[in-house]
C-alpha atoms as a PDB file:
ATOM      1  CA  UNK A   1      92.054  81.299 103.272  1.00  0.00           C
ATOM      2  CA  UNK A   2      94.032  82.822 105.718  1.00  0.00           C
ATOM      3  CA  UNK A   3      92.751  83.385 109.424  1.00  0.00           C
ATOM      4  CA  UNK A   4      93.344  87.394 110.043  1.00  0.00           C
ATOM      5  CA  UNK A   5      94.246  88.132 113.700  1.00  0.00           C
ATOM      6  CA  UNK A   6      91.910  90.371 116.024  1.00  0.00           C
ATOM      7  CA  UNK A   7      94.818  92.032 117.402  1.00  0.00           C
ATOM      8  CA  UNK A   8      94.401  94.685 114.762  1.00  0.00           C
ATOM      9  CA  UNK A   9      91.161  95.904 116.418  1.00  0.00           C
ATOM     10  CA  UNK A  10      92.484  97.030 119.643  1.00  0.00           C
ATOM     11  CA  UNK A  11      92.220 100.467 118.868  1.00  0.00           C
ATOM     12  CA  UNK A  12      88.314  99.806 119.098  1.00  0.00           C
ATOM     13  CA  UNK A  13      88.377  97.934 122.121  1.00  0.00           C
ATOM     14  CA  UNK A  14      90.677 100.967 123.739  1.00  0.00           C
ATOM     15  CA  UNK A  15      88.684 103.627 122.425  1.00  0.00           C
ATOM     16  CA  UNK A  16      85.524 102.040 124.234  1.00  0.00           C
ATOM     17  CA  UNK A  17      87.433 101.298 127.389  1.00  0.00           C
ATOM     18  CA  UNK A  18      89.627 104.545 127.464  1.00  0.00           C
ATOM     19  CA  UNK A  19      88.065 107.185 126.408  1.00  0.00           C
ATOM     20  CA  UNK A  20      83.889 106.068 127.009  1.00  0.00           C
ATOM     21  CA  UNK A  21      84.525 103.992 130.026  1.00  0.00           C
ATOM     22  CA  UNK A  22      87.803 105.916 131.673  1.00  0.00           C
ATOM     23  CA  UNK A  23      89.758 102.598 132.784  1.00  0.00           C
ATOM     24  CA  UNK A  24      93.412 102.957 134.473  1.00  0.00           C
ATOM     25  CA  UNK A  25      96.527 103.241 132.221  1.00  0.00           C
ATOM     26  CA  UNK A  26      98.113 100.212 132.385  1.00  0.00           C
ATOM     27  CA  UNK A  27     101.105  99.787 130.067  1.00  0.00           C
ATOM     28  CA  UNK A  28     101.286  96.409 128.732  1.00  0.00           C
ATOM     29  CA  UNK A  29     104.260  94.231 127.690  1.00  0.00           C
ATOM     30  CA  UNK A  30     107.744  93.971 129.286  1.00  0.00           C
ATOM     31  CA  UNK A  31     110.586  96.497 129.540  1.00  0.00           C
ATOM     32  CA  UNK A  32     113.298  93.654 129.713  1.00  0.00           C
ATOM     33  CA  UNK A  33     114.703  91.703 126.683  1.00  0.00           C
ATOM     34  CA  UNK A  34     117.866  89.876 128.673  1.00  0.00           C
ATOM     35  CA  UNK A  35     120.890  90.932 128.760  1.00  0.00           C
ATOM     36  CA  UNK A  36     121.666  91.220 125.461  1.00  0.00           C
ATOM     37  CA  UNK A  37     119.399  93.963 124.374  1.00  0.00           C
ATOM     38  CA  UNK A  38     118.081  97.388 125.788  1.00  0.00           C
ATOM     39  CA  UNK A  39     114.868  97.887 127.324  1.00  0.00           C
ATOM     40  CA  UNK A  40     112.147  97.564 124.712  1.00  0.00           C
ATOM     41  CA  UNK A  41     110.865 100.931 125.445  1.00  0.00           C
ATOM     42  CA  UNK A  42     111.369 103.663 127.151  1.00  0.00           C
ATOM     43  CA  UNK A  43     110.016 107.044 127.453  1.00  0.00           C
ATOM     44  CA  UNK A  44     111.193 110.526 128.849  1.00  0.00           C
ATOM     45  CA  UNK A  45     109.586 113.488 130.103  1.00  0.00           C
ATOM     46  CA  UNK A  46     111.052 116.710 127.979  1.00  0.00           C
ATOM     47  CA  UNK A  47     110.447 120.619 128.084  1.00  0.00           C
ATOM     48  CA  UNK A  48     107.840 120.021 125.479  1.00  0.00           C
ATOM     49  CA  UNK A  49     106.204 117.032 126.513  1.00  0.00           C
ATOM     50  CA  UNK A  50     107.116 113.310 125.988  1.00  0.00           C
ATOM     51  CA  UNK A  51     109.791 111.772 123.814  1.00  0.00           C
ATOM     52  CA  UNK A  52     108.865 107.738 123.271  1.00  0.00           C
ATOM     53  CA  UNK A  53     111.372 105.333 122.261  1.00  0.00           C
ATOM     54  CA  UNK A  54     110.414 101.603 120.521  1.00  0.00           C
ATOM     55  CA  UNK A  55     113.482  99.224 121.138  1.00  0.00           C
ATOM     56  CA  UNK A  56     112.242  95.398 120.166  1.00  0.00           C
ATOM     57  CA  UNK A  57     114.434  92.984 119.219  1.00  0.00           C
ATOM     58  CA  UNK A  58     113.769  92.628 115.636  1.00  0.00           C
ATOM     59  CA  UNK A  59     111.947  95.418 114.737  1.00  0.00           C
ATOM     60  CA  UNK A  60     112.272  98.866 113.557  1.00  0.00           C
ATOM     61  CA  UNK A  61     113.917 101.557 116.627  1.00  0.00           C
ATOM     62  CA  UNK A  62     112.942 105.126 116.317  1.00  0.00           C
ATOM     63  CA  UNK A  63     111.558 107.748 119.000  1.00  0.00           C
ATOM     64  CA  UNK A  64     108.723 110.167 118.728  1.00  0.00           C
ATOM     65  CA  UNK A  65     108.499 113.411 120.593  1.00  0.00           C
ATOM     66  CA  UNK A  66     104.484 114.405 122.023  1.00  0.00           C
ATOM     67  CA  UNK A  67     103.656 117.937 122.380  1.00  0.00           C
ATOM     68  CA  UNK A  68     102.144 118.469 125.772  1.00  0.00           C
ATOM     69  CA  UNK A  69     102.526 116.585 129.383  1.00  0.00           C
ATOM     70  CA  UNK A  70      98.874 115.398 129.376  1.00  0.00           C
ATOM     71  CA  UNK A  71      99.690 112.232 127.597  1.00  0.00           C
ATOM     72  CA  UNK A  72      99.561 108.700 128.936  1.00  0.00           C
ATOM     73  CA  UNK A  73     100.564 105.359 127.955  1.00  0.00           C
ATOM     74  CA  UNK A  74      98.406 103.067 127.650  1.00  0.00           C
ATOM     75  CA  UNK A  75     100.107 100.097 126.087  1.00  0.00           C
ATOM     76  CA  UNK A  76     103.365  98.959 124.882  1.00  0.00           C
ATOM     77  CA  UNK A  77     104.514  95.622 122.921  1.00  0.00           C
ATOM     78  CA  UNK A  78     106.102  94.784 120.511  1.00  0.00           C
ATOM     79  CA  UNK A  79     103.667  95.554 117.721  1.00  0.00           C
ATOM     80  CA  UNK A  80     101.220  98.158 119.280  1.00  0.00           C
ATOM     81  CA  UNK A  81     101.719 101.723 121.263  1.00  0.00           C
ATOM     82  CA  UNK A  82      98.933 102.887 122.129  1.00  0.00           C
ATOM     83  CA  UNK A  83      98.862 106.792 124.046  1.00  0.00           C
ATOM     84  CA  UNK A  84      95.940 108.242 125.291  1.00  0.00           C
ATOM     85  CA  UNK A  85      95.307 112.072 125.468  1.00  0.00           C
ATOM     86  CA  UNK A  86      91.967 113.408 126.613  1.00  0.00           C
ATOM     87  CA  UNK A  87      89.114 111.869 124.139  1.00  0.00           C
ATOM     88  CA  UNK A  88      91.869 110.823 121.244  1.00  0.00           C
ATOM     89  CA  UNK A  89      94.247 108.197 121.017  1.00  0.00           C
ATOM     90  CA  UNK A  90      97.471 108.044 119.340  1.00  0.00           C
ATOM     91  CA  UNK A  91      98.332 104.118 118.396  1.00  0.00           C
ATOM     92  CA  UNK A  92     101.741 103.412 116.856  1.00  0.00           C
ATOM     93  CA  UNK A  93     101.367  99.738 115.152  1.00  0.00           C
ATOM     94  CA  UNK A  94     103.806  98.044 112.822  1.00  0.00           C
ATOM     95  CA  UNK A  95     102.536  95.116 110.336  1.00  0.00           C
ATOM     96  CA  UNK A  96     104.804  92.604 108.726  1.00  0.00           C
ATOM     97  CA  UNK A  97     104.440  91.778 105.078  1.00  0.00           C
ATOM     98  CA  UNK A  98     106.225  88.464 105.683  1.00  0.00           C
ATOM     99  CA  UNK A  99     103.415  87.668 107.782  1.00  0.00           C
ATOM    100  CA  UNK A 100     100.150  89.142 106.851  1.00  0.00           C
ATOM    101  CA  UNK A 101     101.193  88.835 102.837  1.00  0.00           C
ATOM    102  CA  UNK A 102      99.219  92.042 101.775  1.00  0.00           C
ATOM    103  CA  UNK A 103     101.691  93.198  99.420  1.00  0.00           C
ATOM    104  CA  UNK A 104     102.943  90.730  95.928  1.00  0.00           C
ATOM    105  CA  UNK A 105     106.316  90.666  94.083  1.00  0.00           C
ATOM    106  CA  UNK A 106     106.680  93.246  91.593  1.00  0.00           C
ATOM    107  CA  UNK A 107     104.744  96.037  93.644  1.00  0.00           C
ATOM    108  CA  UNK A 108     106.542  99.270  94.232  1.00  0.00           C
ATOM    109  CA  UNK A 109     106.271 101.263  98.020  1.00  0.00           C
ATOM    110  CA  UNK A 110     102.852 103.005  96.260  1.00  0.00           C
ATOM    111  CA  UNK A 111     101.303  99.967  95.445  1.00  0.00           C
ATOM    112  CA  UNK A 112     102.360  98.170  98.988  1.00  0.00           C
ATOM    113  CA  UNK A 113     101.065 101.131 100.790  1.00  0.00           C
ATOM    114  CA  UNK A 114      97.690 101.185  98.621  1.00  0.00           C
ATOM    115  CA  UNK A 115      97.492  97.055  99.635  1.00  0.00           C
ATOM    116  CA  UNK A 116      98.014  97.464 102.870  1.00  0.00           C
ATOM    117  CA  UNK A 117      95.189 100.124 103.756  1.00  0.00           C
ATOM    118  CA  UNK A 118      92.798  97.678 101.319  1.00  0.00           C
ATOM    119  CA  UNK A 119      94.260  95.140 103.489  1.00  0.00           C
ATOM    120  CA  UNK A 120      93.054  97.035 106.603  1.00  0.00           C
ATOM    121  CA  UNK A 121      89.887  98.187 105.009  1.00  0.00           C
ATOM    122  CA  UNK A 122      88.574  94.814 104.477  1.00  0.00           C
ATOM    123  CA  UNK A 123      89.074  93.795 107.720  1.00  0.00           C
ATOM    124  CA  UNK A 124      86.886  97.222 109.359  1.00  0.00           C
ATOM    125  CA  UNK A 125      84.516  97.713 106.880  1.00  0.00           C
ATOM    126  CA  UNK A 126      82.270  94.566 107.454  1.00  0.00           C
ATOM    127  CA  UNK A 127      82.788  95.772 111.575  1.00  0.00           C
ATOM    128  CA  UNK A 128      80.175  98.636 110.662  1.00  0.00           C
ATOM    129  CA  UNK A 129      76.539  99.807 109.387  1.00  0.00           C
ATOM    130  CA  UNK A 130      77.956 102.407 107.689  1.00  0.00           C
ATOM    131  CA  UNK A 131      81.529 104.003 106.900  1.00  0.00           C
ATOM    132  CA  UNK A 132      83.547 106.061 105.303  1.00  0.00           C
ATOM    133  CA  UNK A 133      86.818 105.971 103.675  1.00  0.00           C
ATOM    134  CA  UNK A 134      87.944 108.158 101.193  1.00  0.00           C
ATOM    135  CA  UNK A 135      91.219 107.507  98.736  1.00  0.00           C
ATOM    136  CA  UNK A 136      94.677 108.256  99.732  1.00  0.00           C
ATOM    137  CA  UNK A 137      96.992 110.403  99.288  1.00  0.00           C
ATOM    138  CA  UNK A 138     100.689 110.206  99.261  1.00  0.00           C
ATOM    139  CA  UNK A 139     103.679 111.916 100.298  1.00  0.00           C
ATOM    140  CA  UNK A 140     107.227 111.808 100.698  1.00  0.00           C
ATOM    141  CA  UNK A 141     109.621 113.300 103.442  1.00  0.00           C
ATOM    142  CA  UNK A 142     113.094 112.235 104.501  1.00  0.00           C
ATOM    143  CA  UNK A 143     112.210 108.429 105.952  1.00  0.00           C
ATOM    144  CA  UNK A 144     110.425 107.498 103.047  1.00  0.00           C
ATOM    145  CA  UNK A 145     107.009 106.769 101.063  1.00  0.00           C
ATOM    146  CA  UNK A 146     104.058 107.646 103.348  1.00  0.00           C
ATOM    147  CA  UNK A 147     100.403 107.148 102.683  1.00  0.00           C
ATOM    148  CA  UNK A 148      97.870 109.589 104.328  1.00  0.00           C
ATOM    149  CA  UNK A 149      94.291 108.178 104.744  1.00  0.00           C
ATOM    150  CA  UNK A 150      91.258 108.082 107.156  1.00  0.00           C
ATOM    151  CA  UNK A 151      87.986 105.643 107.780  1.00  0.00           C
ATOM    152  CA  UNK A 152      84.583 106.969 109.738  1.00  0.00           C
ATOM    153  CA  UNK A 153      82.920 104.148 111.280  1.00  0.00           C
ATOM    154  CA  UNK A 154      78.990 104.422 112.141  1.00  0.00           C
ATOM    155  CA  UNK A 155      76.470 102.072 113.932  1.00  0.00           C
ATOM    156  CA  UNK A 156      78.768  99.072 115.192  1.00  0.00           C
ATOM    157  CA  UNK A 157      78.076  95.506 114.664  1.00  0.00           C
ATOM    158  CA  UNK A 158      78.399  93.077 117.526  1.00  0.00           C
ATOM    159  CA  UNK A 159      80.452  90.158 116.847  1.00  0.00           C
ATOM    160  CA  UNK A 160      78.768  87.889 118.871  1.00  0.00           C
ATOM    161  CA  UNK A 161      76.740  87.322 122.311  1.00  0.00           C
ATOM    162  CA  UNK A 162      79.063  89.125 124.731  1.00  0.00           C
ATOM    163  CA  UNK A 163      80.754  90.941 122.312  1.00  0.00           C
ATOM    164  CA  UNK A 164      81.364  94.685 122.568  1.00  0.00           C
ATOM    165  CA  UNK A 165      79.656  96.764 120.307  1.00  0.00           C
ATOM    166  CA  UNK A 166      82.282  99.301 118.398  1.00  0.00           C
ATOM    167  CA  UNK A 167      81.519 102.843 118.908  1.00  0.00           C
ATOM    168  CA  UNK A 168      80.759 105.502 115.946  1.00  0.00           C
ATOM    169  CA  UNK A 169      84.734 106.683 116.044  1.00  0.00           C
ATOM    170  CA  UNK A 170      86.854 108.467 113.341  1.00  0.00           C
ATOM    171  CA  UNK A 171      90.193 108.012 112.256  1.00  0.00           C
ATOM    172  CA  UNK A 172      93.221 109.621 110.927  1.00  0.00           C
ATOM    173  CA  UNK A 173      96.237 107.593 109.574  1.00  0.00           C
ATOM    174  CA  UNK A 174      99.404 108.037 107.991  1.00  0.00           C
ATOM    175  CA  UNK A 175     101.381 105.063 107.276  1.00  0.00           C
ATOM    176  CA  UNK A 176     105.130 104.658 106.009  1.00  0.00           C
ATOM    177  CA  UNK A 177     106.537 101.989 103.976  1.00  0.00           C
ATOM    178  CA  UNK A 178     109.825 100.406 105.472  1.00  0.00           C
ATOM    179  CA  UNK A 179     110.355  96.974 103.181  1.00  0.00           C
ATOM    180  CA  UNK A 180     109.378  95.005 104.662  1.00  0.00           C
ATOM    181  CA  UNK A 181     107.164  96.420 107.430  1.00  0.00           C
ATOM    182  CA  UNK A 182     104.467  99.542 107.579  1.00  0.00           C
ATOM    183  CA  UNK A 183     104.521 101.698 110.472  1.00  0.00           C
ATOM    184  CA  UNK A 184     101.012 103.005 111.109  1.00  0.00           C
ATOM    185  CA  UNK A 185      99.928 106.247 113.336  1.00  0.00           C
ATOM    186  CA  UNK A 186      96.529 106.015 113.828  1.00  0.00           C
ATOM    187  CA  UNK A 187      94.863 109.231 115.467  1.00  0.00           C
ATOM    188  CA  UNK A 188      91.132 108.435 116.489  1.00  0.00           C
ATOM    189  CA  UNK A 189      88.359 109.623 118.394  1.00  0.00           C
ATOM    190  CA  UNK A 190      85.197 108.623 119.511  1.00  0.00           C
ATOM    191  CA  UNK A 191      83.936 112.592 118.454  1.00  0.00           C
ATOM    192  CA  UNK A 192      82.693 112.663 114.981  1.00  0.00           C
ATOM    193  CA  UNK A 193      82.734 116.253 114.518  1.00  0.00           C
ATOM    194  CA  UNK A 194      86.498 116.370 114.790  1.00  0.00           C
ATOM    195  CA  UNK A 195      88.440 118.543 111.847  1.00  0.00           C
ATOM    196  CA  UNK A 196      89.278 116.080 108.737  1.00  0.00           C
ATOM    197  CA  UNK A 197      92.524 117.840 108.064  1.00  0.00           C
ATOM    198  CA  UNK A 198      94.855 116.327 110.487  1.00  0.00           C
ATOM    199  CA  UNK A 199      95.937 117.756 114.143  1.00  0.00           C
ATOM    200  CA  UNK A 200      98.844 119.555 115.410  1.00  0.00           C
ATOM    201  CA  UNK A 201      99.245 116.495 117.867  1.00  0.00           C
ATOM    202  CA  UNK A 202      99.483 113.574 114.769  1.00  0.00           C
ATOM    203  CA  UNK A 203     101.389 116.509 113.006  1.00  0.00           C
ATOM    204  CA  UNK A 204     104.345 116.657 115.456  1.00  0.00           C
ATOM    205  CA  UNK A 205     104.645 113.201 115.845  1.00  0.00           C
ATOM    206  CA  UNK A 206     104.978 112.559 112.784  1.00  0.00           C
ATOM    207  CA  UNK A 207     107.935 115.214 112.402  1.00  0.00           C
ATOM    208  CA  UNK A 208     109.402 113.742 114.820  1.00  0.00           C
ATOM    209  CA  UNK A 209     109.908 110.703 113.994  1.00  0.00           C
ATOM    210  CA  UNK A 210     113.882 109.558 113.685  1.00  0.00           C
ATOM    211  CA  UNK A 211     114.929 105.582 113.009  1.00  0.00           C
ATOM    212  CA  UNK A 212     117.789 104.059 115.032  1.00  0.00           C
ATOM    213  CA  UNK A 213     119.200 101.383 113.335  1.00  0.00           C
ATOM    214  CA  UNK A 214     121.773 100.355 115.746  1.00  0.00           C
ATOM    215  CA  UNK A 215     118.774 100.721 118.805  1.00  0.00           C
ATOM    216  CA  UNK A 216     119.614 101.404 122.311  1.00  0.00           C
ATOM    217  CA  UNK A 217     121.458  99.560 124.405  1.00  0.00           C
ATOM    218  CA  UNK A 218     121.346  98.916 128.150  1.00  0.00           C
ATOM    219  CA  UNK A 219     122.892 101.108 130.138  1.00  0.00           C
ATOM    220  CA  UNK A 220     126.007  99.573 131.998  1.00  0.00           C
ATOM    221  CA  UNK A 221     126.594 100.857 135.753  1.00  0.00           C
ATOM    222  CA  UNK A 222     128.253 103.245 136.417  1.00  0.00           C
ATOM    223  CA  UNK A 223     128.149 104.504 132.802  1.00  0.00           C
ATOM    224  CA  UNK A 224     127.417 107.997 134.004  1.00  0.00           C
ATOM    225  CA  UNK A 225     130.250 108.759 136.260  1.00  0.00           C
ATOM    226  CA  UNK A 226     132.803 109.637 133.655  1.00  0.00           C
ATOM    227  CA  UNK A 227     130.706 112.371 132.761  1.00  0.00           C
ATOM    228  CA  UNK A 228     131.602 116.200 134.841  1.00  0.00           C
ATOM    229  CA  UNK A 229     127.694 116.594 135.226  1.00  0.00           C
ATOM    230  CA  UNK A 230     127.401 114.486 137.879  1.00  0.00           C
ATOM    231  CA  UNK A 231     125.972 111.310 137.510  1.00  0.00           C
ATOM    232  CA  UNK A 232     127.464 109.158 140.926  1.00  0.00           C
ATOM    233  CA  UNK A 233     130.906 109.875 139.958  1.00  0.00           C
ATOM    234  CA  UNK A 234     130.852 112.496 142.738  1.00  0.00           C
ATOM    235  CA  UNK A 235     130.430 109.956 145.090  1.00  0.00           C
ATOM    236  CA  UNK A 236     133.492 108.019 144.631  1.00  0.00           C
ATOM    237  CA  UNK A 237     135.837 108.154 147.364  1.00  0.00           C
ATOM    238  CA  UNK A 238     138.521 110.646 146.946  1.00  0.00           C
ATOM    239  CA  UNK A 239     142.057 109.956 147.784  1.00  0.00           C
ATOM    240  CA  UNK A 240     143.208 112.366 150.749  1.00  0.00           C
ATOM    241  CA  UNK A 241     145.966 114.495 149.319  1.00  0.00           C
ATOM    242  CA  UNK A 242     149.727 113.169 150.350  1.00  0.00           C
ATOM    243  CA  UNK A 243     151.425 115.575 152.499  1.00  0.00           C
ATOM    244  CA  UNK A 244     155.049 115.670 152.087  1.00  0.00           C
ATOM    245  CA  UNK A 245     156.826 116.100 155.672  1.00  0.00           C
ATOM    246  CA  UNK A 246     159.319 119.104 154.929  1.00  0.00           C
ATOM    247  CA  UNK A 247     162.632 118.832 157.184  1.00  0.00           C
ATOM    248  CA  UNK A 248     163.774 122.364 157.980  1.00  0.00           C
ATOM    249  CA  UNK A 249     167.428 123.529 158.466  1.00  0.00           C
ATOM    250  CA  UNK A 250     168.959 122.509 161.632  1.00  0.00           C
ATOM    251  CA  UNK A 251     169.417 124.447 164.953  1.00  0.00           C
ATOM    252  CA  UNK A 252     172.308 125.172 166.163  1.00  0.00           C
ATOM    253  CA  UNK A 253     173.332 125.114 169.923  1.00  0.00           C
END
């Protein structure tokens, strides 16, 4: 039997820490890949909020835009984003078929989708007293096959002596097929009584999700100064115009 990996129950460990507890943002993972390859993420701060972009070698590139400036990021590697925004957190996770194997030959993107989230199901269920996790539902937009689904979790098991206990937290998925990988946003909250039908937060990140299949490369200096809005090319030295000695007419005695 296989061994499944913890590393898919970090959103439980950050709820308790981030939200219950209040610890510091500190953005895991690093930036640099060498010099072959871009940063592996990078994010910007827009009119409307925050525009995050995932850029690991070997994986899927795409940005998402946030709505809002009271977001902050609270992780960042290679298989987990994790942003934090008052007493919900947005995680971004990606799971490879290849390795996890929750998905057999001769499935469709439906049937993937529908093993994955019993994949992930059997993995939270036996974490809690009591929970809840109703069928899902798909849809379709212009990146593909997505599945929408959500799992209540009530009265926390430990896992051990010195094990956390998880919290009674909610959460609302919607996960996209992308052969061979599924790329999960997971909006959950430690408040039970929030609305079942989505937020305007997931909502727009989901929108705006686009793909970049040739990712981002690094920027090479002095990149910017070809462009006439500025960008150091103002402060090259400019040659001092040649002035041409003119010889007037003669004088005569």
């Amino acid at each position: 039997m296989k061994q499944r990996t913890l590393a898919r129950w970090t959103v439980i460990g950050t709820l308790v820490c981030s939200v219950l507890s209040g610890c510091s943002a500190a953005p895991g993972g690093l930036r640099s890949q060498g010099s072959s390859a871009g940063p592996a993420y990078f994010s910007q701060s827009t009119e409307q909020g925050y525009r995050y972009a995932h850029n690991w070698v070997d994986r899927p590139c795409f940005t998402i835009d946030l709505p809002g400036h009271d977001w902050v990021l609270q992780s960042a590697t290679a298989d987990y984003v994790t942003w934090r925004q008052g007493e919900y957190i947005l995680k971004l996770y990606l799971t490879d078929n290849r390795k996890e194997e929750f998905a057999v030959s001769g499935m469709n993107a439906e049937d993937a989708l529908r093993a994955f989230i019993g994949f992930e199901l059997d993995y939270i269920k036996p974490k809690f007293e009591n929970d809840f996790s109703p069928a899902p539902t798909m849809r379709r937009n212009g990146n593909g096959l997505w599945a929408l689904w959500k799992w209540e979790g009530h009265k926390g098991k430990r896992a051990g002596v010195g094990k956390a206990q998880p919290s009674d937290q909610k959460h609302l998925l919607a996960s996209l097929w992308l052969d061979p990988w599924v790329l999960s946003f997971d909006w959950a909250t430690p408040k039970l009584d929030a609305p079942d039908n989505g937020s305007p937060e997931l909502r727009a990140a989901l929108e705006s999700l686009v793909f970049h299949p040739e990712c981002f490369a690094s920027m090479r200096s002095g990149e910017t100064w070809t462009q006439s809005d500025g960008g150091g090319g103002q402060l090259e030295p400019k040659a001092r115009p040649v002035v041409k000695a003119t010889v007037g007419p003669a004088h005569e005695d």
